[in-house]
N, C-alpha and C. Protein backbone atom coordinates (compact mmCIF):
# COMPACT_ATOMS: atom_id res chain seq x y z
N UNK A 1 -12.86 -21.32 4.58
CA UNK A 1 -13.30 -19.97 4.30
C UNK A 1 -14.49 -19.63 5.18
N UNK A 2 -14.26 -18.90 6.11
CA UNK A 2 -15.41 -18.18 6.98
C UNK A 2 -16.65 -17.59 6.28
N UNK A 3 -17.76 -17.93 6.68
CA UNK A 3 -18.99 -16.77 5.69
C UNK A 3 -19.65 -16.39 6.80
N UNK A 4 -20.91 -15.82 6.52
CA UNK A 4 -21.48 -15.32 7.54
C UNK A 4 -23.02 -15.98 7.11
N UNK A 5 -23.79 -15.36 8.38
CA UNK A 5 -25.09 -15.98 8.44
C UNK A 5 -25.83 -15.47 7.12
N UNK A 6 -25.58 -14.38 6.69
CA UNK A 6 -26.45 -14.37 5.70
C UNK A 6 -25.98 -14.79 4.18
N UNK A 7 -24.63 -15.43 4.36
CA UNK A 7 -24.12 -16.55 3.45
C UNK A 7 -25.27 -17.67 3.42
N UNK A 8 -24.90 -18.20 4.54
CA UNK A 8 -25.57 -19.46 4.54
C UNK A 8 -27.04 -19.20 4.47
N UNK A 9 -27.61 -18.74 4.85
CA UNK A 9 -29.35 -18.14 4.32
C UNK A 9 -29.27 -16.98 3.92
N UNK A 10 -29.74 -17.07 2.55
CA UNK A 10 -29.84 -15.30 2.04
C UNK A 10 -31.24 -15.32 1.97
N UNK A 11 -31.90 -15.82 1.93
CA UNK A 11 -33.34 -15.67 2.72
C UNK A 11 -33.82 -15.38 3.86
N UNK A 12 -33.22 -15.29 4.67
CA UNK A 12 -33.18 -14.46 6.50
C UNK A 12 -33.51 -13.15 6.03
N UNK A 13 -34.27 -12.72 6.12
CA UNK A 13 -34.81 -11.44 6.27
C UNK A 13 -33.85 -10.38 7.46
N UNK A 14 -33.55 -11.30 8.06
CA UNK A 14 -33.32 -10.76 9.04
C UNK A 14 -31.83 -11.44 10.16
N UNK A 15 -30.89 -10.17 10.17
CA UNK A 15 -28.95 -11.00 10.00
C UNK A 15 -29.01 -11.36 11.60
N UNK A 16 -29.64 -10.65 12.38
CA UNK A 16 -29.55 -10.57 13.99
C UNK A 16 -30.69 -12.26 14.35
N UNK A 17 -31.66 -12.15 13.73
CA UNK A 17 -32.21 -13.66 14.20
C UNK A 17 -31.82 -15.12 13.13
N UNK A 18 -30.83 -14.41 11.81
CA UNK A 18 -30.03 -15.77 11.14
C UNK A 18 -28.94 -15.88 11.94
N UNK A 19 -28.24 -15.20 12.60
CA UNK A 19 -26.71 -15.57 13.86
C UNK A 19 -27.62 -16.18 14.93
N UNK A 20 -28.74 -15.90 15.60
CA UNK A 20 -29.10 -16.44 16.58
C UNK A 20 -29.12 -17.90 16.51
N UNK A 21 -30.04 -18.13 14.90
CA UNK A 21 -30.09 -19.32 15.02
C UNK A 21 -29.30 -20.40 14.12
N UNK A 22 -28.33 -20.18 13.72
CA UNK A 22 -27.15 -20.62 13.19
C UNK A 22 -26.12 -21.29 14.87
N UNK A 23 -26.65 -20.06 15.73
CA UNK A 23 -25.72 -20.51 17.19
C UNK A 23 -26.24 -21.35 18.05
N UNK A 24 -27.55 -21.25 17.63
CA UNK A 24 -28.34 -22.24 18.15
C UNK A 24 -28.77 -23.82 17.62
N UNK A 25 -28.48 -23.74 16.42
CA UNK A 25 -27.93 -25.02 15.31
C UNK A 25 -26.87 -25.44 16.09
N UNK A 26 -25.94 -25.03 16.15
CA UNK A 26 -24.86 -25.23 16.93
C UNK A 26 -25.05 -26.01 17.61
N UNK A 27 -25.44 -25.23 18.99
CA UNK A 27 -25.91 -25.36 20.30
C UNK A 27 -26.42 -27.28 20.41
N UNK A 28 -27.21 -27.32 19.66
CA UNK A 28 -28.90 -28.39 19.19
C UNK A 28 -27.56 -29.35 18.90
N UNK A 29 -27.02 -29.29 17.80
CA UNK A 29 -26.02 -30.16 17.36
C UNK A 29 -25.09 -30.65 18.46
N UNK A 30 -24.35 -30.00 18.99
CA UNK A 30 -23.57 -29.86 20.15
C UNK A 30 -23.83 -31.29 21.44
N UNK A 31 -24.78 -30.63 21.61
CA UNK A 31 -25.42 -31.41 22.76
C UNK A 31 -26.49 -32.76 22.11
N UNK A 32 -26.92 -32.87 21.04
CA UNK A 32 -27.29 -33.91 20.98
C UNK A 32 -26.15 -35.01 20.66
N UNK A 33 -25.15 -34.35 20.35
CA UNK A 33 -23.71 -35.19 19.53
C UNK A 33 -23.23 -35.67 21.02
N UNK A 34 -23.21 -34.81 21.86
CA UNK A 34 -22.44 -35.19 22.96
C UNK A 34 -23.40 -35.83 24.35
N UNK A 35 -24.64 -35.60 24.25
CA UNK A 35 -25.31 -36.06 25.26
C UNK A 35 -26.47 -37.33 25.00
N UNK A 36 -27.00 -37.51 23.76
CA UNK A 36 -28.33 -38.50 23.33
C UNK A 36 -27.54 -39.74 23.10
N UNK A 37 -28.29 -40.59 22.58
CA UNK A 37 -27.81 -41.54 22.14
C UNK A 37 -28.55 -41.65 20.71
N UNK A 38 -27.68 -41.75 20.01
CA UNK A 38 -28.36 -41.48 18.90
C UNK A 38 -27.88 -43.03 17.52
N UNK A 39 -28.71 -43.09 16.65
CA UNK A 39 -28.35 -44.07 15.38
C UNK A 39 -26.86 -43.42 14.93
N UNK A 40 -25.58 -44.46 14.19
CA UNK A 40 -24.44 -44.18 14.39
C UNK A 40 -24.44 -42.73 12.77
N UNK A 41 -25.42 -43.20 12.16
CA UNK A 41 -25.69 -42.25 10.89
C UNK A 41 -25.73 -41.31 11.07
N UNK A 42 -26.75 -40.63 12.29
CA UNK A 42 -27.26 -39.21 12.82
C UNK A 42 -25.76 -38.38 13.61
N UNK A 43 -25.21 -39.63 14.21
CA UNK A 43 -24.73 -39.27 14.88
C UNK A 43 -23.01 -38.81 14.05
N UNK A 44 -22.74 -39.53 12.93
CA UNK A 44 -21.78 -38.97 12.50
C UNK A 44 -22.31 -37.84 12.02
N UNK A 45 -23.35 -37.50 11.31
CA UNK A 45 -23.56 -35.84 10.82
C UNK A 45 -23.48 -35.10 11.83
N UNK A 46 -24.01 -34.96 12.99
CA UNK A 46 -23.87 -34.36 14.00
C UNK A 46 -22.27 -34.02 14.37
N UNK A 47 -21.17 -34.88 14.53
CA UNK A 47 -20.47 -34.78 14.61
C UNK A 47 -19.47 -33.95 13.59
N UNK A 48 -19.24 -34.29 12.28
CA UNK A 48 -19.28 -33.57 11.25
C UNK A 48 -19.64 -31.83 11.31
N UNK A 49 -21.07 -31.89 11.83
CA UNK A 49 -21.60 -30.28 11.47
C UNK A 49 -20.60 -29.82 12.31
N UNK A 50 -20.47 -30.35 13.98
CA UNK A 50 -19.93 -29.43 15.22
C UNK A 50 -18.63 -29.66 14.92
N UNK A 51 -17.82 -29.91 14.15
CA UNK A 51 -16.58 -29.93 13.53
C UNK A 51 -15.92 -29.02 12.29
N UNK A 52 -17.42 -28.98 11.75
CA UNK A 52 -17.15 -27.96 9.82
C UNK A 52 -17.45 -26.83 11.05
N UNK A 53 -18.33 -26.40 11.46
CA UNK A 53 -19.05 -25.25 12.10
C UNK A 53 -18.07 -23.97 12.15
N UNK A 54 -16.61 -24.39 13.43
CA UNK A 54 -15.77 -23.30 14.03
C UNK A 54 -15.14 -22.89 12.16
N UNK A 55 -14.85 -23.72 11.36
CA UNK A 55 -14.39 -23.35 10.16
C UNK A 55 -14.96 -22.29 9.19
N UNK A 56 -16.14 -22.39 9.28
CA UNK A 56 -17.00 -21.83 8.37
C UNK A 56 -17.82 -20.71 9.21
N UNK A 57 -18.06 -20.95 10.43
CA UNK A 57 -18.67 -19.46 10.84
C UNK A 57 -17.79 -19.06 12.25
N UNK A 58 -16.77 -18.04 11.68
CA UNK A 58 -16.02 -18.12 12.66
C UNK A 58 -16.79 -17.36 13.78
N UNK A 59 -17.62 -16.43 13.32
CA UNK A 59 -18.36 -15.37 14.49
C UNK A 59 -18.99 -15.80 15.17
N UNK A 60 -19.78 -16.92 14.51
CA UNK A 60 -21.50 -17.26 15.38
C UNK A 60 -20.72 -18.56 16.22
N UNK A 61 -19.08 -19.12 15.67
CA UNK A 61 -18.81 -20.07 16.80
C UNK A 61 -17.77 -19.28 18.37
N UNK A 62 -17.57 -18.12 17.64
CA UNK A 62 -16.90 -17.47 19.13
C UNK A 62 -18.22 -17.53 19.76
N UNK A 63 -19.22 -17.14 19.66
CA UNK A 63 -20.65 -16.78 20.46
C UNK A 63 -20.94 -18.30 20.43
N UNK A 64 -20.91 -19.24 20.35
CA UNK A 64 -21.90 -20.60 20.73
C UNK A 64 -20.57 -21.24 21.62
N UNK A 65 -19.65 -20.69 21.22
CA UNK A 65 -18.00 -21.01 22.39
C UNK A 65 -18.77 -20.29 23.93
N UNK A 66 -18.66 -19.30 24.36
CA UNK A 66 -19.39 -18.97 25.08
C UNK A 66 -19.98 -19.79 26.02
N UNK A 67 -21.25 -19.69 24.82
CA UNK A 67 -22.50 -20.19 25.49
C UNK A 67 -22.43 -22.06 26.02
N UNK A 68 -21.65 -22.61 25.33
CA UNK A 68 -20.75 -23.53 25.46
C UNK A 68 -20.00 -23.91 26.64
N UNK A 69 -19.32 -22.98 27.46
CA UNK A 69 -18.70 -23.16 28.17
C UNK A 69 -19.56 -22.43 29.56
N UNK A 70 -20.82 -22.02 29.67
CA UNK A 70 -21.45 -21.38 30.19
C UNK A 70 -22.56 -22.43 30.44
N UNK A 71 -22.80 -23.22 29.35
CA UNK A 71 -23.52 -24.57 29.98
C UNK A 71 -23.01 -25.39 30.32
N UNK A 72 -21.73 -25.64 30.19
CA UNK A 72 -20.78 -26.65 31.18
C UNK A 72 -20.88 -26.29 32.44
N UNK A 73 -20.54 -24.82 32.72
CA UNK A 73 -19.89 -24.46 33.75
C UNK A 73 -21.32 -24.71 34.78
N UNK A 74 -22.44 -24.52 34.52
CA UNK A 74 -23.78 -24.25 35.55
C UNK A 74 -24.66 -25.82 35.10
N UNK A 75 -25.32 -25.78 36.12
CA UNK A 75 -26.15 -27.08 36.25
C UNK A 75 -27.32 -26.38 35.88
N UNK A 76 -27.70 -26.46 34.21
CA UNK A 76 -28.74 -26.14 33.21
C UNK A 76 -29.95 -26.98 33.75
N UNK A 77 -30.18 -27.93 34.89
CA UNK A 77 -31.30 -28.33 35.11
C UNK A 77 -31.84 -27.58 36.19
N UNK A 78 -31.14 -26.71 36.83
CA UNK A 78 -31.36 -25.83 38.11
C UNK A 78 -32.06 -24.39 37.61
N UNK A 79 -32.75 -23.96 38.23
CA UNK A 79 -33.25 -22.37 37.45
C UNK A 79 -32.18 -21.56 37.73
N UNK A 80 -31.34 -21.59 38.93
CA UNK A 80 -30.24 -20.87 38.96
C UNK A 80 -29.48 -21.14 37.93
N UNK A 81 -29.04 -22.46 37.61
CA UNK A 81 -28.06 -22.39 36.00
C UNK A 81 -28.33 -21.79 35.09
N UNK A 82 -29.70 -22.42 34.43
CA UNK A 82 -30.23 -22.01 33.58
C UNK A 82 -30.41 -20.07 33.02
N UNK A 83 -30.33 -19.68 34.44
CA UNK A 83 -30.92 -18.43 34.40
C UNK A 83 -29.27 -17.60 34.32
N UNK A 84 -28.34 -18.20 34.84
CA UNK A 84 -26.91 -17.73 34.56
C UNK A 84 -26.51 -18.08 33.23
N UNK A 85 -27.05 -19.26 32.54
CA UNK A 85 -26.55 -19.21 31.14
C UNK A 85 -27.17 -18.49 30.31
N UNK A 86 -28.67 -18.33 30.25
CA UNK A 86 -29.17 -17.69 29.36
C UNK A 86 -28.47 -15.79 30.03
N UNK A 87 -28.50 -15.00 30.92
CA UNK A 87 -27.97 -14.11 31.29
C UNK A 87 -26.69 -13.94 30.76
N UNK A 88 -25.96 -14.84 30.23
CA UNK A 88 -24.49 -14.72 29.68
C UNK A 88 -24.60 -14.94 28.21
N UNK A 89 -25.39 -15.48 27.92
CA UNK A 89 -25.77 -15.76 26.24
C UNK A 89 -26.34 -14.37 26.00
N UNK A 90 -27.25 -13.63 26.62
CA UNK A 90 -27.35 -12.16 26.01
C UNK A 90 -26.96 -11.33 26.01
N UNK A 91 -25.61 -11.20 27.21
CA UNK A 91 -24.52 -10.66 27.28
C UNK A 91 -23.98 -10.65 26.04
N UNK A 92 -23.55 -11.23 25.44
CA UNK A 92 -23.25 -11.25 23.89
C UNK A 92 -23.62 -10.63 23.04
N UNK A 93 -25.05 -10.37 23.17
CA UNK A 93 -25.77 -9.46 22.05
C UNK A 93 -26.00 -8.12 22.66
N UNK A 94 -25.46 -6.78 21.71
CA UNK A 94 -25.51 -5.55 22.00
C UNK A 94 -26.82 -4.65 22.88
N UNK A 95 -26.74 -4.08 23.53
CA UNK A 95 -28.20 -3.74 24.04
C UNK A 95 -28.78 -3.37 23.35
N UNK A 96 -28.89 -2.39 22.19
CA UNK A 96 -30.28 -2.29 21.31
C UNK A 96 -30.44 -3.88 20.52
N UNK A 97 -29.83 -4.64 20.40
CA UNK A 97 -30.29 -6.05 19.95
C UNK A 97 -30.90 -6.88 20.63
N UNK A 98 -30.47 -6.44 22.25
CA UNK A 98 -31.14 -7.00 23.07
C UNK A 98 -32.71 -6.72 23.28
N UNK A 99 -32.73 -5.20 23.25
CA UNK A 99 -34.10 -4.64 22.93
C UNK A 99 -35.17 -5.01 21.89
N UNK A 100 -34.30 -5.20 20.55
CA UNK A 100 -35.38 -5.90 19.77
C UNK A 100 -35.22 -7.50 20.05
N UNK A 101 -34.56 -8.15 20.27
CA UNK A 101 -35.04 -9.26 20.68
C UNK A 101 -35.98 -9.83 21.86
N UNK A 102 -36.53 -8.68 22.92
CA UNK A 102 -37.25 -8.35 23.65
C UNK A 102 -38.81 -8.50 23.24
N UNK A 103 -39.01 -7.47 21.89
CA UNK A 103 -39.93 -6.84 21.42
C UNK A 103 -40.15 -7.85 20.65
N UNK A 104 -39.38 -8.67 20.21
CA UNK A 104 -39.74 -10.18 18.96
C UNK A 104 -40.64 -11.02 20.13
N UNK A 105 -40.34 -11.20 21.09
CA UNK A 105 -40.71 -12.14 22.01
C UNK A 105 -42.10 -11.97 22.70
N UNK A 106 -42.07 -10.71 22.84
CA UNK A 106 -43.40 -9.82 23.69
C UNK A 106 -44.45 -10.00 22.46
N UNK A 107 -43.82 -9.92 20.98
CA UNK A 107 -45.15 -9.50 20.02
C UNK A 107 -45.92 -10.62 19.91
């Protein structure tokens, strides 16, 4: 059963920075599952979350799909990668969302 971000925190004040960072849970999970080396304990939850994840939030995993395949695709240690993935990760978010996520950052 799919929910949404403000399923999973109904304490988020706020639905545009609980998807951000629900995709960014993701994200964190993702890459430590697939890139660290980690204790086999950590590492099955990890595995687990990036497995329940596409089930349960189908929205915030089309958007971390993405961003996903956007850090594969570019060498994230280069400022050129980096600067093409994050450029495609806000592609995602609408331009007035983009705007206040602007104004979160500046304040």
């Amino acid at each position: 059963m799919a929910r949404t971000a403000a399923q999973i925190d109904p304490h988020e004040p706020d639905p545009i920075r609980g998807e951000i960072r629900l995709v960014s849970d993701y994200m964190y999970a993702w890459a430590l599952w697939k890139y660290a080396q980690l204790p086999p304990l950590a590492r099955g939850i990890f595995k687990r979350f990036v497995r329940r994840f596409p089930e349960l939030l189908k929205a915030e995993f089309a958007k971390a799909k993405v961003i996903k395949k956007s850090f594969l695709a570019n060498d994230i240690f280069s400022v050129d990668g980096r600067t093409r993935t994050v450029i495609e990760a806000l592609s995602l978010r609408p331009v007035d969302e983009r705007i206040y996520l602007a104004a979160i950052v500046a304040a």
